[in-house]
C-alpha atoms as a PDB file:
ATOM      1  CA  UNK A   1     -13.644  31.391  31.936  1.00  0.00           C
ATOM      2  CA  UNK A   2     -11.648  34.247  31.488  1.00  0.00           C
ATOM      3  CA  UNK A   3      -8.304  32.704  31.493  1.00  0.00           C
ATOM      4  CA  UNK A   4      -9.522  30.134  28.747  1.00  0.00           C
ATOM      5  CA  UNK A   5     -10.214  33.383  26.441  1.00  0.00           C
ATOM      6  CA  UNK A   6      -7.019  34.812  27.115  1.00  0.00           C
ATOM      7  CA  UNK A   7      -5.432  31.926  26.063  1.00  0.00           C
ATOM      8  CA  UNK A   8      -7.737  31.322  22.981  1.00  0.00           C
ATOM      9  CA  UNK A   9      -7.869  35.046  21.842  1.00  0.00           C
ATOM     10  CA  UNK A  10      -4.420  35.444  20.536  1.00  0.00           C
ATOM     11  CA  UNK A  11      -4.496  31.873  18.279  1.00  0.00           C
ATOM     12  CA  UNK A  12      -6.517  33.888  15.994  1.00  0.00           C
ATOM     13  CA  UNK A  13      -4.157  36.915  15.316  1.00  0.00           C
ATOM     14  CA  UNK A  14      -0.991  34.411  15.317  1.00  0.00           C
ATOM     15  CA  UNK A  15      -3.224  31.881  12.293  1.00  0.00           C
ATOM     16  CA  UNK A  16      -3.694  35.649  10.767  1.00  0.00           C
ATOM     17  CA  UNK A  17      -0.197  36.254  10.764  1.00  0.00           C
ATOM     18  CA  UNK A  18       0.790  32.958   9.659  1.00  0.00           C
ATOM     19  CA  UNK A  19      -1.438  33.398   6.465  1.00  0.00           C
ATOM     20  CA  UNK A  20       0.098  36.354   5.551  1.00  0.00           C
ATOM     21  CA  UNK A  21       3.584  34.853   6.290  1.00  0.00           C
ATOM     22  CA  UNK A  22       3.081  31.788   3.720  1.00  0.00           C
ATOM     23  CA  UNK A  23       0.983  34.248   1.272  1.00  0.00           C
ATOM     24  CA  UNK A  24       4.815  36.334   1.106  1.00  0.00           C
ATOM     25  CA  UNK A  25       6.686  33.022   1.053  1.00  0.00           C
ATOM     26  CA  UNK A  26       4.421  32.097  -2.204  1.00  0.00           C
ATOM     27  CA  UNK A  27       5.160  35.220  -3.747  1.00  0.00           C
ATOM     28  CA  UNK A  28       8.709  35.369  -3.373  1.00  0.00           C
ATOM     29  CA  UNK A  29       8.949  31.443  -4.492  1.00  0.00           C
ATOM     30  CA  UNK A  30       6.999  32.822  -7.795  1.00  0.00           C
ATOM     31  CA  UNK A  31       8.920  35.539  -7.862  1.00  0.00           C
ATOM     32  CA  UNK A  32      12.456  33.626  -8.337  1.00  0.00           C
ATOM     33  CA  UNK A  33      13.880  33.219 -11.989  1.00  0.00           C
ATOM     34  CA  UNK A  34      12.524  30.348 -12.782  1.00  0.00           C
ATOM     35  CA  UNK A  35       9.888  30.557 -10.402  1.00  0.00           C
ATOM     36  CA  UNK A  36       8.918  27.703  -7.862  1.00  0.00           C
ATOM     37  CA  UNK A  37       5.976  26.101  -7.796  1.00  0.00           C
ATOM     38  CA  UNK A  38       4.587  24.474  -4.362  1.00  0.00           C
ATOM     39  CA  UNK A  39       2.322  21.679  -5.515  1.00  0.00           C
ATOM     40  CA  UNK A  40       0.133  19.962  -2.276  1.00  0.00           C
ATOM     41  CA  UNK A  41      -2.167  17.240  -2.669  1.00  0.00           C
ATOM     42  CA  UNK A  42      -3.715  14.596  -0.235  1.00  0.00           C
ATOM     43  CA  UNK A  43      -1.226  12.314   1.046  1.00  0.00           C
ATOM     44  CA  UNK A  44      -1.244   8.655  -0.639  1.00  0.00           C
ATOM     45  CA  UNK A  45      -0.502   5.082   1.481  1.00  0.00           C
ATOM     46  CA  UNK A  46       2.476   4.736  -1.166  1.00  0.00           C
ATOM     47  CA  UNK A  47       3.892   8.276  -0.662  1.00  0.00           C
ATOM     48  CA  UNK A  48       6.842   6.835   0.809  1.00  0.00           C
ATOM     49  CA  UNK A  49       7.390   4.354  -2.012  1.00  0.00           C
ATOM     50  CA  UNK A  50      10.431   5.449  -3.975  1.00  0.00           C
ATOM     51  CA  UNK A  51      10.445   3.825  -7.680  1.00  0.00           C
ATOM     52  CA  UNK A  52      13.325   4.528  -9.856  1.00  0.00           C
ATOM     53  CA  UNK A  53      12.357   4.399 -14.046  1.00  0.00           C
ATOM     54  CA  UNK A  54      13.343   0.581 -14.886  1.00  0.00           C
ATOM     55  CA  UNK A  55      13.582  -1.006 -12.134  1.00  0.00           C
ATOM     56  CA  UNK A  56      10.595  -2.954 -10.229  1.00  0.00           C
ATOM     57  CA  UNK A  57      10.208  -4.231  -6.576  1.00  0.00           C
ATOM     58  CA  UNK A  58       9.425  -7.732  -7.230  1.00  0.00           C
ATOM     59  CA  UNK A  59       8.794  -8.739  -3.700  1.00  0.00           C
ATOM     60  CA  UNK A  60       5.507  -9.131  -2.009  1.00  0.00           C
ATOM     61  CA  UNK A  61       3.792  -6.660  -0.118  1.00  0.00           C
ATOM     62  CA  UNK A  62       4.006  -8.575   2.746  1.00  0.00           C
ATOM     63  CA  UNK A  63       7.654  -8.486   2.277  1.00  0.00           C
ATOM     64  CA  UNK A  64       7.897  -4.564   1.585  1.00  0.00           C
ATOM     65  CA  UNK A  65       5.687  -3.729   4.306  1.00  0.00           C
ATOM     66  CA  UNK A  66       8.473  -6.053   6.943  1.00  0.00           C
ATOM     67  CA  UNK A  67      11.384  -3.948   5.203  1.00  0.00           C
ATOM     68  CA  UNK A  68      12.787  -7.662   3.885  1.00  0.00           C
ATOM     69  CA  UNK A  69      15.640  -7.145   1.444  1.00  0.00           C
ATOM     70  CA  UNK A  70      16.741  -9.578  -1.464  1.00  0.00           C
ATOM     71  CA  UNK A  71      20.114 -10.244   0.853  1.00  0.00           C
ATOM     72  CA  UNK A  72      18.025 -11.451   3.348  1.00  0.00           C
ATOM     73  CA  UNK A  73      16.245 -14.153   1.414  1.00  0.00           C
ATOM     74  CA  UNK A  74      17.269 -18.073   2.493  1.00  0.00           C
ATOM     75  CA  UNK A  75      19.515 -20.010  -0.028  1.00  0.00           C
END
């Protein structure tokens, strides 16, 4: 029993530190000229989707999903 709480005890002072670590990373991104912003939200199924303005992915999802190209189509 004691062994497991000398490994658990320190987790709690290293998360401390950690939080104080990324609340001085945030203030010296917002402190920059212009400052940086760090935006987070939840992560989406189509995060990885790159879409450029103009151009559409006409293939199926079936098709995206297998990583077919156009190339690769049959004549």
């Amino acid at each position: 029993m004691k062994s497991l709480l000398a490994f658990f005890r320190p987790l709690r002072s290293i998360a401390q530190e950690l939080k104080i670590l990324r609340e001085l990373y945030e203030l010296d991104l917002g402190s920059r000229n212009p400052p940086l912003y760090r935006f987070t939200e939840k992560p989406n199924q189509k995060d990885t989707e790159v879409m450029y303005t103009g151009m559409v992915d006409k293939r199926p999802p079936w098709k995206k999903a297998l990583g077919w190209d156009q190339e690769d189509e049959p004549e």
